[in-house]
PDB file of N, CA and C in Angstrom:
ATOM      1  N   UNK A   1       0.857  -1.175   0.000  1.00  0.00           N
ATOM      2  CA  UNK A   1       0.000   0.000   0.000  1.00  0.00           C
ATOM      3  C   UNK A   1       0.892   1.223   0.000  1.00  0.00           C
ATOM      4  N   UNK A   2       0.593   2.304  -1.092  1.00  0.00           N
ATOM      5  CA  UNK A   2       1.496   3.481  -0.817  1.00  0.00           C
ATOM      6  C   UNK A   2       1.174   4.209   0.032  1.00  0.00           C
ATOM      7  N   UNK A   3       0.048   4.429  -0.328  1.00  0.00           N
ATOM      8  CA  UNK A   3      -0.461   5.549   0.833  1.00  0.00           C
ATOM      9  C   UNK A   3      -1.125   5.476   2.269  1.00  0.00           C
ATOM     10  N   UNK A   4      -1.704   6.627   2.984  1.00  0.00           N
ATOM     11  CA  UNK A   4      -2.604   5.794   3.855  1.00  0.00           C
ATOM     12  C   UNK A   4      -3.716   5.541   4.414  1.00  0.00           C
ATOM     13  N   UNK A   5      -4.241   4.539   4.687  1.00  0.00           N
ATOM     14  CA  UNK A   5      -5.351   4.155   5.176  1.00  0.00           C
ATOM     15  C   UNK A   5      -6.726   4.935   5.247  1.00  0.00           C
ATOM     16  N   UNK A   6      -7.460   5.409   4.595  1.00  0.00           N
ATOM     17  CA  UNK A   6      -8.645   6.198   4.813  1.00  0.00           C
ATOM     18  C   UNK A   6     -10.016   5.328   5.534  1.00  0.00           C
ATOM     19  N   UNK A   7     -11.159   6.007   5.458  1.00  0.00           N
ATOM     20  CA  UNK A   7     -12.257   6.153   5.399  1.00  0.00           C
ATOM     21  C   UNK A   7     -12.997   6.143   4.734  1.00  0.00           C
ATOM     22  N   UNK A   8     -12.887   6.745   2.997  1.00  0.00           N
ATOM     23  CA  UNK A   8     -12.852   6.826   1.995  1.00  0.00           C
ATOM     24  C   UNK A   8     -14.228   5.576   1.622  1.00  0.00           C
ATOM     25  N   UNK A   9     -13.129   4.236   1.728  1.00  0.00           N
ATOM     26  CA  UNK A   9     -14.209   3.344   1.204  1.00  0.00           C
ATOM     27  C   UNK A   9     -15.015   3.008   1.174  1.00  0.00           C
ATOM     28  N   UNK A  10     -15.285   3.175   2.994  1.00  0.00           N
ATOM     29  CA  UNK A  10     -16.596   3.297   3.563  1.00  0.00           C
ATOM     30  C   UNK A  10     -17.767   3.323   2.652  1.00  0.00           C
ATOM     31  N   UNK A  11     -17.590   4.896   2.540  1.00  0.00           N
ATOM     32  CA  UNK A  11     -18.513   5.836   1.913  1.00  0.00           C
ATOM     33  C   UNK A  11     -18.690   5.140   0.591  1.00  0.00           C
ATOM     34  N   UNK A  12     -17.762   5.379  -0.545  1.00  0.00           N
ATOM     35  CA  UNK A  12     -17.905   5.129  -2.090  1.00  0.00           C
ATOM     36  C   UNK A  12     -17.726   3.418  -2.454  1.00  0.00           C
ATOM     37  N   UNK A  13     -16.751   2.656  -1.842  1.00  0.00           N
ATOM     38  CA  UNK A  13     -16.854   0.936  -2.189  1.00  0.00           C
ATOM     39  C   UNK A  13     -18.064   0.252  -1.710  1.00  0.00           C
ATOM     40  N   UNK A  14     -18.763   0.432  -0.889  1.00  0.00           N
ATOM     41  CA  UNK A  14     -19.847   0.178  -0.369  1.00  0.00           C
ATOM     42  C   UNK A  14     -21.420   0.760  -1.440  1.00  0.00           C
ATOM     43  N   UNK A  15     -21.058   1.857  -1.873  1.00  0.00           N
ATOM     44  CA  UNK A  15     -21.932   1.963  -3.236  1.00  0.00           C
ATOM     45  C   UNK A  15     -21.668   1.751  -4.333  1.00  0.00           C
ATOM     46  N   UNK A  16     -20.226   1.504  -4.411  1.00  0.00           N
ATOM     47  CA  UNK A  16     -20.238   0.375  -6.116  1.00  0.00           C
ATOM     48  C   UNK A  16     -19.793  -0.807  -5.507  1.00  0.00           C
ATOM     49  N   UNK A  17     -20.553  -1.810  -4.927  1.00  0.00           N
ATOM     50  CA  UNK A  17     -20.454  -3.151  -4.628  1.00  0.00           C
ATOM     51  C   UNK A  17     -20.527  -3.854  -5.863  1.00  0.00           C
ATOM     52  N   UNK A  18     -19.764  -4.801  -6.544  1.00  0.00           N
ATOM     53  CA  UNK A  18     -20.254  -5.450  -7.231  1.00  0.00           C
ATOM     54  C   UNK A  18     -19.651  -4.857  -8.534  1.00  0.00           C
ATOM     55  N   UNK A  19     -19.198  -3.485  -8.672  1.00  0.00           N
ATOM     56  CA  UNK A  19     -18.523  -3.037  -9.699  1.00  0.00           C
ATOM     57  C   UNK A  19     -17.796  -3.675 -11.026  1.00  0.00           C
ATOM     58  N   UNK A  20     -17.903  -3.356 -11.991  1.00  0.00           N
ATOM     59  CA  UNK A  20     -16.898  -4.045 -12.791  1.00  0.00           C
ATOM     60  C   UNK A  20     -15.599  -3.004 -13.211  1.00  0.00           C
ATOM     61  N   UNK A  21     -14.288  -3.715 -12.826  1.00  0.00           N
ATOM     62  CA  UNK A  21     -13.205  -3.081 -13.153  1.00  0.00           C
ATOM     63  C   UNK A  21     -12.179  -3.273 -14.395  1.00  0.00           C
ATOM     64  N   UNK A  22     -11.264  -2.715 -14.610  1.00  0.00           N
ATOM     65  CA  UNK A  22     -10.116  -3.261 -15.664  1.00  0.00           C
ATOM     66  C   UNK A  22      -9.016  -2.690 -15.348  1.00  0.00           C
ATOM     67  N   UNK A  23      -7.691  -3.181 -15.279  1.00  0.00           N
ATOM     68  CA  UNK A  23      -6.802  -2.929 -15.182  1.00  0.00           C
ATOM     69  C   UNK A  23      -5.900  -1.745 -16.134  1.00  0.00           C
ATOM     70  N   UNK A  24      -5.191  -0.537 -15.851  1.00  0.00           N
ATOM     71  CA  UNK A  24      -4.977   0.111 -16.836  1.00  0.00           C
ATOM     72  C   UNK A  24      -4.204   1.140 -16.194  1.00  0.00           C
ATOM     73  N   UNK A  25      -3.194   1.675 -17.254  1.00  0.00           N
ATOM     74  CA  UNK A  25      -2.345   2.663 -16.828  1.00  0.00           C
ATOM     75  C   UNK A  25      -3.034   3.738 -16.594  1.00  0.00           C
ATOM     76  N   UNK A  26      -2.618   4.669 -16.031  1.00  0.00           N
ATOM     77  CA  UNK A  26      -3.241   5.920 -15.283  1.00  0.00           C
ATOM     78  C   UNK A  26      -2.661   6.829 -16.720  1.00  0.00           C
ATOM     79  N   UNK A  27      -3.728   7.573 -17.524  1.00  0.00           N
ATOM     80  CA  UNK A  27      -3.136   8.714 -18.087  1.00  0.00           C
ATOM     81  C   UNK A  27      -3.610   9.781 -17.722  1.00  0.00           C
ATOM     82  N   UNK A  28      -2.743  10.652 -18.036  1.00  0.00           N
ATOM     83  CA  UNK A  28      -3.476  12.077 -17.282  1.00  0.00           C
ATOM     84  C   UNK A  28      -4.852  12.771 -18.266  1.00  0.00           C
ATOM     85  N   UNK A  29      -5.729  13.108 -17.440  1.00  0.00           N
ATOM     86  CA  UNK A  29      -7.209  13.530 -17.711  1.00  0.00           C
ATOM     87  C   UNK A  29      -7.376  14.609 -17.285  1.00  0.00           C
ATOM     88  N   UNK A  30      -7.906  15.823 -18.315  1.00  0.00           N
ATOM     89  CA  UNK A  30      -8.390  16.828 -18.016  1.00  0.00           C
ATOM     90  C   UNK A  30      -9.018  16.795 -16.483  1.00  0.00           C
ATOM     91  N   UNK A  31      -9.121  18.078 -16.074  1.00  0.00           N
ATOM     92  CA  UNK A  31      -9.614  18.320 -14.373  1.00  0.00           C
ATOM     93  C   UNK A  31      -9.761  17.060 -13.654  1.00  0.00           C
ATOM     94  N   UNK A  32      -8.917  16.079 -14.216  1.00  0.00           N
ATOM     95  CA  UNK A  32      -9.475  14.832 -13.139  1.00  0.00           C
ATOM     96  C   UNK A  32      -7.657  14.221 -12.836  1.00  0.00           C
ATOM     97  N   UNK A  33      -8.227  14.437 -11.140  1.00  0.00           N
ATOM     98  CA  UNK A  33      -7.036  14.001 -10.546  1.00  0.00           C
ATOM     99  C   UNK A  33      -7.225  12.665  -9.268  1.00  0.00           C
ATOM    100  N   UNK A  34      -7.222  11.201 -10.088  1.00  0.00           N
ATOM    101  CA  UNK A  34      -7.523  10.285  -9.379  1.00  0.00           C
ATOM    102  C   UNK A  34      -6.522   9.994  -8.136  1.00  0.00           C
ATOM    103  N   UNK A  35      -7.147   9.315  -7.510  1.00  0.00           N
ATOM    104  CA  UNK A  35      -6.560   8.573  -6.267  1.00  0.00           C
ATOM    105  C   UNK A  35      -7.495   7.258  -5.723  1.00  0.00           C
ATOM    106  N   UNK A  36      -6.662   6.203  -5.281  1.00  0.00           N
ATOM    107  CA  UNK A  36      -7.017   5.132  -4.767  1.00  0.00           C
ATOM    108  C   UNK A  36      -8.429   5.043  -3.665  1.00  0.00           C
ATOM    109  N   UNK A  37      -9.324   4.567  -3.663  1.00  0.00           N
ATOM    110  CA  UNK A  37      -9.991   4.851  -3.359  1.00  0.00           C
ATOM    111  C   UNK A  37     -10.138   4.260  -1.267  1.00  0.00           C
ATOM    112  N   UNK A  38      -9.169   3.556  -1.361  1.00  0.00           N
ATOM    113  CA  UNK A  38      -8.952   2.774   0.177  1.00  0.00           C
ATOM    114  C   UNK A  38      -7.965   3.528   0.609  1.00  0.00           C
ATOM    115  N   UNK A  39      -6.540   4.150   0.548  1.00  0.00           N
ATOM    116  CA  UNK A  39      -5.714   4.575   0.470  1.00  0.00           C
ATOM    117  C   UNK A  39      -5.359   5.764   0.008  1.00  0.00           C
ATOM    118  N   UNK A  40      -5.700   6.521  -0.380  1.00  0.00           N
ATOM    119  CA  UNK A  40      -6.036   8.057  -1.556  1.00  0.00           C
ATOM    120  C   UNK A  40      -4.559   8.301  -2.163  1.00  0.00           C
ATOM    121  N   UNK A  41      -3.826   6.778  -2.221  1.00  0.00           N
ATOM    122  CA  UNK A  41      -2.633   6.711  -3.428  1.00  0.00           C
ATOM    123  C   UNK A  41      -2.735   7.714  -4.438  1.00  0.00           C
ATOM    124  N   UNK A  42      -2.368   8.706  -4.917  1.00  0.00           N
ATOM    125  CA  UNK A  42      -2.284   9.862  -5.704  1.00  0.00           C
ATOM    126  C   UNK A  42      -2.434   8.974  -7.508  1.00  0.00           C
ATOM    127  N   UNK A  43      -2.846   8.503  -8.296  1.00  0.00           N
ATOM    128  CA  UNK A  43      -2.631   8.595  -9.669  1.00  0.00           C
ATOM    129  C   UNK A  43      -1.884   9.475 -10.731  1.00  0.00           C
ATOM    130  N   UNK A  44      -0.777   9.423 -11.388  1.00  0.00           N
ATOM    131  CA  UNK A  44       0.052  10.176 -11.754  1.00  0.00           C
ATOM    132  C   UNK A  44       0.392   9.407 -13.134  1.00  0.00           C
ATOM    133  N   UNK A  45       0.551   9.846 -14.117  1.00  0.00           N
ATOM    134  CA  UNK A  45       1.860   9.227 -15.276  1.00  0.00           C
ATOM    135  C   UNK A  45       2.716   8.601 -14.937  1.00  0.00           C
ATOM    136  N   UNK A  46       3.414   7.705 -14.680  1.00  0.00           N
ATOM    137  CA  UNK A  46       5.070   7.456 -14.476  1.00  0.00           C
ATOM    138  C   UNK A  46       4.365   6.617 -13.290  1.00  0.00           C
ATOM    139  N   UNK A  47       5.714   6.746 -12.392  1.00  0.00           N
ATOM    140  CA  UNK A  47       5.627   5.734 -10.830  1.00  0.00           C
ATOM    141  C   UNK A  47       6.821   6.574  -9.678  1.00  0.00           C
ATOM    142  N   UNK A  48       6.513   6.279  -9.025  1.00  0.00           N
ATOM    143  CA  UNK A  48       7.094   7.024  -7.505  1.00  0.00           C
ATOM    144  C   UNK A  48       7.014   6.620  -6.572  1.00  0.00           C
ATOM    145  N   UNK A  49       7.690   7.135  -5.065  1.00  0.00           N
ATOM    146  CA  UNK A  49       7.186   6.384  -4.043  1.00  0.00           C
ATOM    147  C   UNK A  49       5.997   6.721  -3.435  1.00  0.00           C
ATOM    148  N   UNK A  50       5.250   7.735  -3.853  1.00  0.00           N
ATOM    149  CA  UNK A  50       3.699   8.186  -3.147  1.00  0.00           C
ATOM    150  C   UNK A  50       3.020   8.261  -4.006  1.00  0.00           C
ATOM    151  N   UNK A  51       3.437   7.658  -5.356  1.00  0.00           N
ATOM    152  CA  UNK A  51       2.028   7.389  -6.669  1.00  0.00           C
ATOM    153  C   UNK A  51       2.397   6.153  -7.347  1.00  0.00           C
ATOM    154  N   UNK A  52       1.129   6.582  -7.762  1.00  0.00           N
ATOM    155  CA  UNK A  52       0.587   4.985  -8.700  1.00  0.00           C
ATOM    156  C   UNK A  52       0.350   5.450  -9.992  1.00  0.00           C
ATOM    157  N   UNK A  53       1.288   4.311 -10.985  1.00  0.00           N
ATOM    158  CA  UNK A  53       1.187   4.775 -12.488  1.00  0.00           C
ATOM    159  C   UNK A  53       0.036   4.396 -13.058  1.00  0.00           C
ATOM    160  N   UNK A  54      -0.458   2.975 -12.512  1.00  0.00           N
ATOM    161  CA  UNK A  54      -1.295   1.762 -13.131  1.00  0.00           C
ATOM    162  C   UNK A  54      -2.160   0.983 -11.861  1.00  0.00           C
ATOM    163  N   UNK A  55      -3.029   0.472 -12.258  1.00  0.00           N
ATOM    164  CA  UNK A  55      -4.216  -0.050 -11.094  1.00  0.00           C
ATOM    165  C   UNK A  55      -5.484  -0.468 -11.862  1.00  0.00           C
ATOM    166  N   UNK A  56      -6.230  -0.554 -10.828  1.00  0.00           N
ATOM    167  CA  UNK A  56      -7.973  -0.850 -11.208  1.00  0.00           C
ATOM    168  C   UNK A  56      -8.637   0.286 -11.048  1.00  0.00           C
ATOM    169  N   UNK A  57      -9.446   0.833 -12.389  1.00  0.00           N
ATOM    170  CA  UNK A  57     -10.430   1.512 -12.346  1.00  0.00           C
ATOM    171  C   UNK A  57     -11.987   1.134 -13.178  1.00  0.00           C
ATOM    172  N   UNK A  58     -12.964   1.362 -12.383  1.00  0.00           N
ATOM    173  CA  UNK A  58     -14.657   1.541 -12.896  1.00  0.00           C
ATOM    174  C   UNK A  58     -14.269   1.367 -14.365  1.00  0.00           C
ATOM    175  N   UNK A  59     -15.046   1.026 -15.160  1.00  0.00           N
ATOM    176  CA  UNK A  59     -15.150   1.185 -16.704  1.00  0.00           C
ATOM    177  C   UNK A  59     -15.512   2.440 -17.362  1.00  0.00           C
ATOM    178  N   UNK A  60     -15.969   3.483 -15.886  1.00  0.00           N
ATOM    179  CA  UNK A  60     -16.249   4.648 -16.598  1.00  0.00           C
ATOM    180  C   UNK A  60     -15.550   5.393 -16.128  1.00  0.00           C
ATOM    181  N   UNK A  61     -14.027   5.290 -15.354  1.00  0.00           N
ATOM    182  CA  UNK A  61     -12.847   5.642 -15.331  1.00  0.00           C
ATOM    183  C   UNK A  61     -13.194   6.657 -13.800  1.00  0.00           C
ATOM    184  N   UNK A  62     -14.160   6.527 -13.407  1.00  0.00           N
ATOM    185  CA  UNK A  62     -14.124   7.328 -11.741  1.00  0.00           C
ATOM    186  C   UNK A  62     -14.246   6.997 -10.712  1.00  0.00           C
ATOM    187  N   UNK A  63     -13.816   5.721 -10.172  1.00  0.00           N
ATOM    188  CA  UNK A  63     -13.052   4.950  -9.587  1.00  0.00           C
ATOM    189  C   UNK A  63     -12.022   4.006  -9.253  1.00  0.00           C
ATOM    190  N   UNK A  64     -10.651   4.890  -9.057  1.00  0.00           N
ATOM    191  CA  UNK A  64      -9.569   3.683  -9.085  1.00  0.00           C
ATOM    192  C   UNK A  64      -9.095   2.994  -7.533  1.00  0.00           C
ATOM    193  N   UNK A  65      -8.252   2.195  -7.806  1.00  0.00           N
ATOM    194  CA  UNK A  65      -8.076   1.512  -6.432  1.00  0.00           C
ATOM    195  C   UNK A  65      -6.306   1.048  -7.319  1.00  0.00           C
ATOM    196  N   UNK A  66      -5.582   1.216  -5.953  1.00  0.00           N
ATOM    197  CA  UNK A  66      -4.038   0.619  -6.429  1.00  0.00           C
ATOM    198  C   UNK A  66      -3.851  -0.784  -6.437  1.00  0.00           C
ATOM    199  N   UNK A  67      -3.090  -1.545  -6.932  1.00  0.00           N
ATOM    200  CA  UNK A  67      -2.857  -2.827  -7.282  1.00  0.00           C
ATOM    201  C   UNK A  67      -2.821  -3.022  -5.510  1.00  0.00           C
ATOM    202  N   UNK A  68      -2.129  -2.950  -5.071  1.00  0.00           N
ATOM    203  CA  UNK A  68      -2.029  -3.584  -3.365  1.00  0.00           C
ATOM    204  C   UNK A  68      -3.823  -2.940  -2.668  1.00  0.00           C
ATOM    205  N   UNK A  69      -4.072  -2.132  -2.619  1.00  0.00           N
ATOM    206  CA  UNK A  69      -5.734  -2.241  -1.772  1.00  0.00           C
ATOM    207  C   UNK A  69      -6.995  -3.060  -2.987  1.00  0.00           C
ATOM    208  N   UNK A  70      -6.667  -3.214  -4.595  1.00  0.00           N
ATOM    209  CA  UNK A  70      -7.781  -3.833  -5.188  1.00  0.00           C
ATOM    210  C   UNK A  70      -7.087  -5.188  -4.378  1.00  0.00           C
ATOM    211  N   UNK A  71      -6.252  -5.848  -4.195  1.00  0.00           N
ATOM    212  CA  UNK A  71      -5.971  -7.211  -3.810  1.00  0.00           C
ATOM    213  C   UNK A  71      -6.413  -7.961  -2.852  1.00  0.00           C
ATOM    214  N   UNK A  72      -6.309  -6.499  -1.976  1.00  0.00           N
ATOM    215  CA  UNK A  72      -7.267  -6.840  -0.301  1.00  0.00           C
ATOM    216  C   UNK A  72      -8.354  -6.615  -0.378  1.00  0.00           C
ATOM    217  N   UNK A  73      -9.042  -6.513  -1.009  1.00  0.00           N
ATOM    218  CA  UNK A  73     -10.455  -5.535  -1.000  1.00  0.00           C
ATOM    219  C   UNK A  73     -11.255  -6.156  -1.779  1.00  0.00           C
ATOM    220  N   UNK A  74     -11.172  -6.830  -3.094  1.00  0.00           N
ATOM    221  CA  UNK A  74     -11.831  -7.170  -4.135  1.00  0.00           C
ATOM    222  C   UNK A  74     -12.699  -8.150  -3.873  1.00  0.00           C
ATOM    223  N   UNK A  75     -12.184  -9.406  -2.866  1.00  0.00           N
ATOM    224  CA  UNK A  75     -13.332 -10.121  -2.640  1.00  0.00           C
ATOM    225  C   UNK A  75     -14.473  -9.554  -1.221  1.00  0.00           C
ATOM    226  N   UNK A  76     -13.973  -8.401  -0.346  1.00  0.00           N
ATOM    227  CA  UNK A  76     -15.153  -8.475   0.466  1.00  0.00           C
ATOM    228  C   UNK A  76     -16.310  -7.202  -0.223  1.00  0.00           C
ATOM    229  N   UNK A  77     -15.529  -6.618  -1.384  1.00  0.00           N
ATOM    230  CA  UNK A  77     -16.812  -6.368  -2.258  1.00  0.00           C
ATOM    231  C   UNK A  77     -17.285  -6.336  -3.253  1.00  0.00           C
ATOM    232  N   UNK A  78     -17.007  -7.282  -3.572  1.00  0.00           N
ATOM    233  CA  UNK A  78     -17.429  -8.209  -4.774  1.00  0.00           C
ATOM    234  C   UNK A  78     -17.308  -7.677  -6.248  1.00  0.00           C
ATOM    235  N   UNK A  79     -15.562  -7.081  -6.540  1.00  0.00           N
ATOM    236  CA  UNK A  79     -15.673  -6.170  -7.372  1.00  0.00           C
ATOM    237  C   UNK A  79     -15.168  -7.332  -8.626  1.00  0.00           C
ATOM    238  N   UNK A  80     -15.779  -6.977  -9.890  1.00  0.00           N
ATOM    239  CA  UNK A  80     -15.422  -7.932 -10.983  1.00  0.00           C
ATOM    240  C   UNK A  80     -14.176  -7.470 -12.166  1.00  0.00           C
ATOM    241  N   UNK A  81     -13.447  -8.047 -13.037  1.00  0.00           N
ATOM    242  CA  UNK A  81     -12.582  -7.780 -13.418  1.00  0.00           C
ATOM    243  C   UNK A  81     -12.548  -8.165 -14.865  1.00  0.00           C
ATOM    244  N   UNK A  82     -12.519  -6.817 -15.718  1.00  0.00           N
ATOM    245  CA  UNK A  82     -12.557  -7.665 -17.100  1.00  0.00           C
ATOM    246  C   UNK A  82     -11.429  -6.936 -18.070  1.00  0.00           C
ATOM    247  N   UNK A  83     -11.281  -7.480 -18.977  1.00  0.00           N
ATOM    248  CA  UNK A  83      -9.928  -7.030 -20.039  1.00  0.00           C
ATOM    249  C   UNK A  83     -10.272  -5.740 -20.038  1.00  0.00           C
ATOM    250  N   UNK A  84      -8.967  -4.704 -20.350  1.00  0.00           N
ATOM    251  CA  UNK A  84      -9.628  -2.893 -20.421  1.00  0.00           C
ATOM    252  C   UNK A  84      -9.334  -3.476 -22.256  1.00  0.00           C
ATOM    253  N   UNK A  85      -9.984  -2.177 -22.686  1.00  0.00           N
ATOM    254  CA  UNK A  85     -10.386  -2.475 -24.082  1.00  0.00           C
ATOM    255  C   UNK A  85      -9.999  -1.227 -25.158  1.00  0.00           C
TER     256      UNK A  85
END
């Protein structure tokens, strides 16, 4: 885990239960500045020690989660995983 530990999920993993995700590099997006959603791991281009280049995000790209919290997390909420496209 890079970052740390929130509250976060509470709130937003608990309303996309069941989600479907895909794996995918982080590119940078107009006014949108992601972060992990268990962890608030920063999303960035590249890689560092307090960001994440690549991870799991929603299919409609506004929810990501970092490779280490989707790992812990994925089965207690039942998030699904399909090729990014």
């Amino acid at each position: 885990m890079l970052g740390t530990y929130g509250i976060y999920y509470d709130d937003t993993a608990k309303k996309i239960k069941g989600a479907t995700f895909a794996f995918r590099k982080y590119i940078k997006a107009e006014n949108k500045r992601p972060h992990c959603m268990f962890c608030w791991t920063p999303f960035q281009e590249g890689r560092g020690d307090d960001i994440a280049g690549e991870g799991y995000a929603t299919l409609d790209r506004e929810h990501w989660s970092c490779v280490w919290c989707f790992q812990q997390y994925q089965k207690r909420f039942d998030f699904q995983v399909v090729n990014a496209t």
